[in-house]
C-alpha atoms as a PDB file:
ATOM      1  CA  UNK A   1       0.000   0.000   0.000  1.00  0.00           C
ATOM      2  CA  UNK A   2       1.474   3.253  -1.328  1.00  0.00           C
ATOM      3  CA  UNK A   3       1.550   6.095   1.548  1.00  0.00           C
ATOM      4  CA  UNK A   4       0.550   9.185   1.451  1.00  0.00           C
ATOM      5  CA  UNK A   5       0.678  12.624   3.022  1.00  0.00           C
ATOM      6  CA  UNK A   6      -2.191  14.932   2.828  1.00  0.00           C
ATOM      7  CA  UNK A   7      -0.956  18.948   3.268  1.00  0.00           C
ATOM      8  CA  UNK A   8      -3.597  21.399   4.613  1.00  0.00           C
ATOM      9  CA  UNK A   9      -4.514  24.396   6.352  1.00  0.00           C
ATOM     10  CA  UNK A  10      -8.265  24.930   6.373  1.00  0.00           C
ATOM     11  CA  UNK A  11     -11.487  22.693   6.229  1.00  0.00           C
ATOM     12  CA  UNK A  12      -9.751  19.777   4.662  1.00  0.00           C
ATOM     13  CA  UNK A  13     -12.998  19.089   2.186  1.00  0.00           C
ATOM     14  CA  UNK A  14     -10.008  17.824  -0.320  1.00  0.00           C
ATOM     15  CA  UNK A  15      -8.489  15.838   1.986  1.00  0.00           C
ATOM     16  CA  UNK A  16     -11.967  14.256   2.729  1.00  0.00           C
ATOM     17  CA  UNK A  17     -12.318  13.164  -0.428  1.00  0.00           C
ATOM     18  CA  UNK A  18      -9.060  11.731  -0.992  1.00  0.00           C
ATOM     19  CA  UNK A  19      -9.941   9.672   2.260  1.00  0.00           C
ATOM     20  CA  UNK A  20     -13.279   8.438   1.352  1.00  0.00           C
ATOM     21  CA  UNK A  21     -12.647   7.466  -2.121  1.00  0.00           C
ATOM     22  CA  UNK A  22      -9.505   5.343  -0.400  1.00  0.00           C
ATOM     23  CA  UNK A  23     -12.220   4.242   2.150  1.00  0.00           C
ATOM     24  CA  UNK A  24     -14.659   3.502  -0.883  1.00  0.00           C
ATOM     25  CA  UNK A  25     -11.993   1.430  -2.587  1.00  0.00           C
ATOM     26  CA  UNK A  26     -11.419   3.818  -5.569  1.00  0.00           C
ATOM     27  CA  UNK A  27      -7.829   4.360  -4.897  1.00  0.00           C
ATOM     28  CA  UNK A  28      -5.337   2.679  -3.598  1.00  0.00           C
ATOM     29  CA  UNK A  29      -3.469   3.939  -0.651  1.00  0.00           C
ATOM     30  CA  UNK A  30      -2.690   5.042   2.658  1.00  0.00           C
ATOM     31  CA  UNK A  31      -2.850   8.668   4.105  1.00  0.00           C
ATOM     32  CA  UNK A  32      -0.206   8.093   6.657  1.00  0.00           C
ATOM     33  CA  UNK A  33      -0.248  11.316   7.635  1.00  0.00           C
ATOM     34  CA  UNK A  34      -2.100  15.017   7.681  1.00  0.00           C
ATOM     35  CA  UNK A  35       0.509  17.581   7.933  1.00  0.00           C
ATOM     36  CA  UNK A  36      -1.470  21.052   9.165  1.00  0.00           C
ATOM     37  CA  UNK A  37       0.302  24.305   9.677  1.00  0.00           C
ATOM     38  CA  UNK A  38      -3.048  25.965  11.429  1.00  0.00           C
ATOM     39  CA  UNK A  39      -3.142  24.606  14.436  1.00  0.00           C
ATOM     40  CA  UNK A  40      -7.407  23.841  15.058  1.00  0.00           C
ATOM     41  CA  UNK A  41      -7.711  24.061  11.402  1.00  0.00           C
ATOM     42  CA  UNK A  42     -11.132  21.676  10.542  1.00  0.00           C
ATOM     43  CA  UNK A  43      -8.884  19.301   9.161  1.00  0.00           C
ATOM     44  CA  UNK A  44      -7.717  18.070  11.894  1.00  0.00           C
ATOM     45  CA  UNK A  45     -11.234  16.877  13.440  1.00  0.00           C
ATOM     46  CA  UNK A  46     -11.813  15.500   9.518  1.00  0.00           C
ATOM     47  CA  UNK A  47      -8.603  13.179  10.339  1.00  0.00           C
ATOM     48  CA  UNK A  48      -9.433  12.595  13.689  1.00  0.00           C
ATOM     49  CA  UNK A  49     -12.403  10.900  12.171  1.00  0.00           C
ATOM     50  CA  UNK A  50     -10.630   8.373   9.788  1.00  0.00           C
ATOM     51  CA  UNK A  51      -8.308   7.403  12.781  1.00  0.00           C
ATOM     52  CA  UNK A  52      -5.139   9.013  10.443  1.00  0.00           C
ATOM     53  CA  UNK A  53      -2.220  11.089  12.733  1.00  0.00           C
ATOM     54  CA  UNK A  54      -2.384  14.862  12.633  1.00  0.00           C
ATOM     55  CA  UNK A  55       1.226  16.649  12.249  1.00  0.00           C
ATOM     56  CA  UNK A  56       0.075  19.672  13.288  1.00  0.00           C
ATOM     57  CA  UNK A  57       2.995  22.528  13.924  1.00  0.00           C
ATOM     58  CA  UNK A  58       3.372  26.206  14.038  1.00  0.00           C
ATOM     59  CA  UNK A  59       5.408  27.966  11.382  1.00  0.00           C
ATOM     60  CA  UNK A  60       6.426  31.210  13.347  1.00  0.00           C
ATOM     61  CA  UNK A  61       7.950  28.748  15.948  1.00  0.00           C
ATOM     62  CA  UNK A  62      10.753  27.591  13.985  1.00  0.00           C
ATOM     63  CA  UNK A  63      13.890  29.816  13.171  1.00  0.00           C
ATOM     64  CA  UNK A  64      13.516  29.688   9.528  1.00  0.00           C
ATOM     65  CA  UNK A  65      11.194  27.526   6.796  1.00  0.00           C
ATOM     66  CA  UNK A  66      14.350  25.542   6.174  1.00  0.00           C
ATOM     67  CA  UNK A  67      14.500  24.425   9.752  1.00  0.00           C
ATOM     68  CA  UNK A  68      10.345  23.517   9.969  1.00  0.00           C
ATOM     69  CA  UNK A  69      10.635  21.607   6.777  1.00  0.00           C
ATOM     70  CA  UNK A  70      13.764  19.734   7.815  1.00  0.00           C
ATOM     71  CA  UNK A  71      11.532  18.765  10.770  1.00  0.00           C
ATOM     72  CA  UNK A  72       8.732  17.804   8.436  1.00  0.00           C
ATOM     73  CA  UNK A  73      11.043  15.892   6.284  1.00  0.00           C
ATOM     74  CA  UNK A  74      12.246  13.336   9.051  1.00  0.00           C
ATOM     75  CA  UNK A  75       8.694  12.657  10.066  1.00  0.00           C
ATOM     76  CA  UNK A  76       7.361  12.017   6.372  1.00  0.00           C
ATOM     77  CA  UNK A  77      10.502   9.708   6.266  1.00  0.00           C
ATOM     78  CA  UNK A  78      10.020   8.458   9.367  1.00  0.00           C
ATOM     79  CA  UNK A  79       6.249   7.857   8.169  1.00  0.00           C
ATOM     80  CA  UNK A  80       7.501   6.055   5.386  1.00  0.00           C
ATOM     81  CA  UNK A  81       5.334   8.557   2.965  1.00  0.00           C
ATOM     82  CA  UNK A  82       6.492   8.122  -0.686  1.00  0.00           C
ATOM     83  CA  UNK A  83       3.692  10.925  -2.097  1.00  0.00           C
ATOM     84  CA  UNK A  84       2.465  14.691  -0.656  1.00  0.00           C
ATOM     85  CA  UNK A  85      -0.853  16.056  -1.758  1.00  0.00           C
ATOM     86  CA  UNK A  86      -1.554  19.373  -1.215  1.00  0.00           C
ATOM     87  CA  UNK A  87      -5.018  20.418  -0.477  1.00  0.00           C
ATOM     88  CA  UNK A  88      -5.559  23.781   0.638  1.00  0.00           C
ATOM     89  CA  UNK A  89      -2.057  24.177   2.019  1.00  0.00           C
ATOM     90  CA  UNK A  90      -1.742  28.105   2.296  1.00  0.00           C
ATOM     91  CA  UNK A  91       2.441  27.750   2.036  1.00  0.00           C
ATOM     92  CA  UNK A  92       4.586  28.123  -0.337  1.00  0.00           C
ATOM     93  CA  UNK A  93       6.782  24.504  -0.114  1.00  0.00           C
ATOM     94  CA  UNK A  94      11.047  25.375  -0.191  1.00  0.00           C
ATOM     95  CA  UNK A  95      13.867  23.585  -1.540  1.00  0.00           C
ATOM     96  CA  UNK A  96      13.813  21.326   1.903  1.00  0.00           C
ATOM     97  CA  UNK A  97      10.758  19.277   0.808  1.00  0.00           C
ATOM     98  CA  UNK A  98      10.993  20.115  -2.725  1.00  0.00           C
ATOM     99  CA  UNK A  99      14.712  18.112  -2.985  1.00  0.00           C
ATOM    100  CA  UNK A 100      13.489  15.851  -0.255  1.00  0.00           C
ATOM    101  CA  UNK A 101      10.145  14.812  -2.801  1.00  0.00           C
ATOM    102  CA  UNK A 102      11.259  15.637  -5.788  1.00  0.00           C
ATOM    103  CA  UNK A 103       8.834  14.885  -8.946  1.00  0.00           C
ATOM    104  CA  UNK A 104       6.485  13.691  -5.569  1.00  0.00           C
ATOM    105  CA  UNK A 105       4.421  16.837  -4.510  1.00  0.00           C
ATOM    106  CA  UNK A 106       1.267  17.214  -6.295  1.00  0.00           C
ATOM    107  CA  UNK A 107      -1.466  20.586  -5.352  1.00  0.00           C
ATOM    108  CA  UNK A 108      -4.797  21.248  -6.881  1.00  0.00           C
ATOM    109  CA  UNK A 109      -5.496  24.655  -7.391  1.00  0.00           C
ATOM    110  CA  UNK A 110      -9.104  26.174  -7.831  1.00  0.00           C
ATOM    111  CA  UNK A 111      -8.923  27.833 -11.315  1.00  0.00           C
ATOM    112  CA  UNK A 112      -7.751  26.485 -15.060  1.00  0.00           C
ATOM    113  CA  UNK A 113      -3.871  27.775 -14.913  1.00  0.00           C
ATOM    114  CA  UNK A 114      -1.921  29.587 -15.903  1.00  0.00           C
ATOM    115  CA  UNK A 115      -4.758  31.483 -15.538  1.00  0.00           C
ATOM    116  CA  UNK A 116      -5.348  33.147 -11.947  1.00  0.00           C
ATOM    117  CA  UNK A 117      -2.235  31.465  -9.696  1.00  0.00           C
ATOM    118  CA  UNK A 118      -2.176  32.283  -5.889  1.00  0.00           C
ATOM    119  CA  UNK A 119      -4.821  33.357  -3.115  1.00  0.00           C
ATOM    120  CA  UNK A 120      -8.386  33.828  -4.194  1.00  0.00           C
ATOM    121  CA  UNK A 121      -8.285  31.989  -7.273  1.00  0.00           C
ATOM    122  CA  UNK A 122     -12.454  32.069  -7.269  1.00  0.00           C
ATOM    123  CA  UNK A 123     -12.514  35.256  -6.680  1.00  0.00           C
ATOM    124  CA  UNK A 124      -9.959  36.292  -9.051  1.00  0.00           C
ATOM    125  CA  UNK A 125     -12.351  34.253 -11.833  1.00  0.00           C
ATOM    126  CA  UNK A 126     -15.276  35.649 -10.215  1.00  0.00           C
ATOM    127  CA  UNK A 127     -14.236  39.589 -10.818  1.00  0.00           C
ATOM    128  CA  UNK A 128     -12.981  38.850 -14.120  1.00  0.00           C
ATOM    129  CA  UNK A 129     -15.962  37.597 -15.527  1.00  0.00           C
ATOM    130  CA  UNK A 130     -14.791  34.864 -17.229  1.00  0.00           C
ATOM    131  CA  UNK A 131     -17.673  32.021 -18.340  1.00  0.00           C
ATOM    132  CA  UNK A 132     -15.153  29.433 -17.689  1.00  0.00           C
ATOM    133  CA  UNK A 133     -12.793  28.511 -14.951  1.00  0.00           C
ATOM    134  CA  UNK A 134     -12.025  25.283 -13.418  1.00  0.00           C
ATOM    135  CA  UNK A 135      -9.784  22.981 -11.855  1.00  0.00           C
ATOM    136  CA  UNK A 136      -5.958  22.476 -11.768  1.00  0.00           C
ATOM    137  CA  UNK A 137      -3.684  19.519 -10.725  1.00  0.00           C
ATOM    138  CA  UNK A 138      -0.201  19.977 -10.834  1.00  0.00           C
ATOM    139  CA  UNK A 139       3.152  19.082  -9.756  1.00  0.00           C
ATOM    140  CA  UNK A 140       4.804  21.254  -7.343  1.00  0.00           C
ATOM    141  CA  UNK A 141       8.151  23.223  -7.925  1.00  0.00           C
ATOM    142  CA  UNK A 142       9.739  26.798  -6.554  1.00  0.00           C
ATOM    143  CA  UNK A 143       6.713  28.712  -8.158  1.00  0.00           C
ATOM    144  CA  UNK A 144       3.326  29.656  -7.200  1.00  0.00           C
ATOM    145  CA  UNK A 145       1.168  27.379  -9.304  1.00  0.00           C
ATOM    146  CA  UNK A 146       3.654  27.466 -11.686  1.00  0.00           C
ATOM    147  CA  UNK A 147       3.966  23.411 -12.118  1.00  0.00           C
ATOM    148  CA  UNK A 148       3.970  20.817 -14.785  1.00  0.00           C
ATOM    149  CA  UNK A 149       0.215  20.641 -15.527  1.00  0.00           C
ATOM    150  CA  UNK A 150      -1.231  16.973 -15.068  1.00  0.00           C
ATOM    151  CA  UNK A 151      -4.810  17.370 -15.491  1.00  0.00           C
ATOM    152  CA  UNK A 152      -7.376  19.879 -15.379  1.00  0.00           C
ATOM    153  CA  UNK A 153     -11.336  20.155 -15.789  1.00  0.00           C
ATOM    154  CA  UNK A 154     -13.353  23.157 -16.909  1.00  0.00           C
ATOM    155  CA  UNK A 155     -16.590  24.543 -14.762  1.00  0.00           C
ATOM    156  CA  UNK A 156     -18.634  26.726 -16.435  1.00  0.00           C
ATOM    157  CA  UNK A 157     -19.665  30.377 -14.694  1.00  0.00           C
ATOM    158  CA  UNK A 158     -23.478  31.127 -15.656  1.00  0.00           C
ATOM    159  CA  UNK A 159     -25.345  34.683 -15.464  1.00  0.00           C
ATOM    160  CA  UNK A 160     -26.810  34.950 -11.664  1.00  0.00           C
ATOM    161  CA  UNK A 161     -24.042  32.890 -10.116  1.00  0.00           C
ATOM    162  CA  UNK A 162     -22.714  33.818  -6.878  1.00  0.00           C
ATOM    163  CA  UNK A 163     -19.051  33.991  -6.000  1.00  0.00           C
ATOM    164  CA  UNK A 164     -19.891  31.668  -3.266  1.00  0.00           C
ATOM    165  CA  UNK A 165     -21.937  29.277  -5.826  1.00  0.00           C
ATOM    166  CA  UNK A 166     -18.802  29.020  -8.140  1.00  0.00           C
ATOM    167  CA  UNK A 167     -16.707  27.831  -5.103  1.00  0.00           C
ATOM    168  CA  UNK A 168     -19.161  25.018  -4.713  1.00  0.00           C
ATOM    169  CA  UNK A 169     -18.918  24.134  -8.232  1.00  0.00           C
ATOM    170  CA  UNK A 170     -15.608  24.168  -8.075  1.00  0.00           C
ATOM    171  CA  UNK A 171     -15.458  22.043  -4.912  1.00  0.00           C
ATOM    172  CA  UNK A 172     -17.482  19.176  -6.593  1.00  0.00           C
ATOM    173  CA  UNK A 173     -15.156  19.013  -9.521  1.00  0.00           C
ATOM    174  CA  UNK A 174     -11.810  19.000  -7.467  1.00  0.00           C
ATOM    175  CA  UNK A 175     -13.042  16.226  -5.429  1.00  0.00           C
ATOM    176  CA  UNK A 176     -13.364  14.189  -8.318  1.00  0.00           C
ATOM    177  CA  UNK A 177     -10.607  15.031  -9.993  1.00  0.00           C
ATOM    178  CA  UNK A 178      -8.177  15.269  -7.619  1.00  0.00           C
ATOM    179  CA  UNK A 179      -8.388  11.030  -6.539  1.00  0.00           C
ATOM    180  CA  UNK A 180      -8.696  10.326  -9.954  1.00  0.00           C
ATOM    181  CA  UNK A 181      -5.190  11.889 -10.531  1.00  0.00           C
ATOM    182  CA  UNK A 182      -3.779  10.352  -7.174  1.00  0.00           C
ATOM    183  CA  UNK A 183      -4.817   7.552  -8.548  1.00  0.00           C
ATOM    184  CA  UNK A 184      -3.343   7.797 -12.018  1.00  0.00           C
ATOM    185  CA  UNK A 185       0.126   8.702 -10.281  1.00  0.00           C
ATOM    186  CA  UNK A 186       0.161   5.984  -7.808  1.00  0.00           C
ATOM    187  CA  UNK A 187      -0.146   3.766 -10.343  1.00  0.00           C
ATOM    188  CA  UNK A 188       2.337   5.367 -12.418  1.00  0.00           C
ATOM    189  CA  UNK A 189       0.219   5.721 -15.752  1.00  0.00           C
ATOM    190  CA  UNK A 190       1.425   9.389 -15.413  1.00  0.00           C
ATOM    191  CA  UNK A 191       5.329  10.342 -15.905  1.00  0.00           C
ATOM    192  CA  UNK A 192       6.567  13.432 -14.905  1.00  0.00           C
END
C-alpha cells in the first residue's frame, strides 16, 4: 500500500475526499499522515475521524522555513510517505521538501492555470468575468502554481451565479478530480 501525506490548512474538504474514495476502494493507498500548519484548522477533526495522525505545527515557531521543513522531512521519512498532496495548504513549499520529494508533490489549485495562480483563485475568476474557470492539478516546484500541468477540468460560470456558488462548483469538480489523478500517479500511468 502506497503512503501518502495529505498537506492542509483549512477545512480539509479535499483531503476528505481523498480519504473516502480510499475508504470507498477507488484508490489505492494510505494517508499516513495530515501535515497542518493551522493549528485547530477543521482538518484536523476530519482526520481525527478516519483514525489518520495529525502533524500539526506552528510555522512562526521555527527559526527559519528551512529548519520547519527539515523537521517535516524526518517525520514524512520516518512515516515512510512516498507521495504529498496538497489540499488547501496556504504555504509556499522550499527547496527542503521540494529536494526531499522531488517529482512527488502534487497541489490542486481552484482555477484552469496559468490562468489566476495564488490566493483567491475564485474570486480572481469571479471579478474577471470569465464564463469558464475550473480545476488544476499539478506538480509542485519553486513557483506559485507554476507546475507541470497533469490534469485539469473546466466549470462553467453562468449569469446569476454567486461567487460563493462558483466555489461550490468548483469544490465538486476537485473532489473528483483530484483522486482520480492520485490515482493515475500511484499507479504510475502518469510520468513526470
Amino acid at each position: 500500500m502506497r503512503k501518502i501525506a495529505v498537506f492542509a490548512s483549512g477545512s480539509g474538504s479535499n483531503f476528505e475526499a481523498i480519504a473516502a474514495a480510499i475508504e470507498n476502494g477507488q484508490l489505492e493507498a494510505e494517508v499516513a499522515l495530515v501535515v497542518c500548519d493551522r493549528p485547530g484548522a477543521k482538518v484536523e477533526k476530519r482526520a481525527e475521524r478516519y483514525g489518520i495522525p495529525v502533524l500539526s505545527f506552528n510555522p512562526k515557531s521555527y527559526e527559519s522555513k528551512a529548519d520547519f521543513e527539515t523537521f517535516l522531512l524526518q517525520q514524512l521519512n520516518e512515516a515512510g510517505i512516498e507521495w504529498i498532496f496538497l489540499a488547501g495548504y496556504m504555504r509556499l513549499i522550499g527547496p527542503t521538501l521540494l529536494q526531499g520529494f522531488e517529482g512527488r508533490i502534487v497541489n490542486i489549485h481552484p482555477s484552469l492555470l496559468p490562468a489566476f495562480p495564488g490566493k483567491d483563485a475564485i474570486g480572481q475568476a469571479f471579478e474577471a468575468g470569465v464564463k469558464i474557470t475550473g480545476v488544476t492539478v499539478h506538480f509542485v516546484d519553486e513557483g506559485m502554481d507554476t507546475g507541470q500541468i497533469i490534469d485539469q477540468d473546466s466549470v462553467r460560470i453562468y449569469e446569476g451565479d454567486t461567487k460563493e456558488d462558483l466555489g461550490r462548483k468548483i469544490q465538486a469538480v476537485e473532489h473528483l478530480l483530484y483522486p482520480a489523478v492520485i490515482r493515475s500517479l500511484l499507479q504510475e500511468k502518469i510520468k513526470r
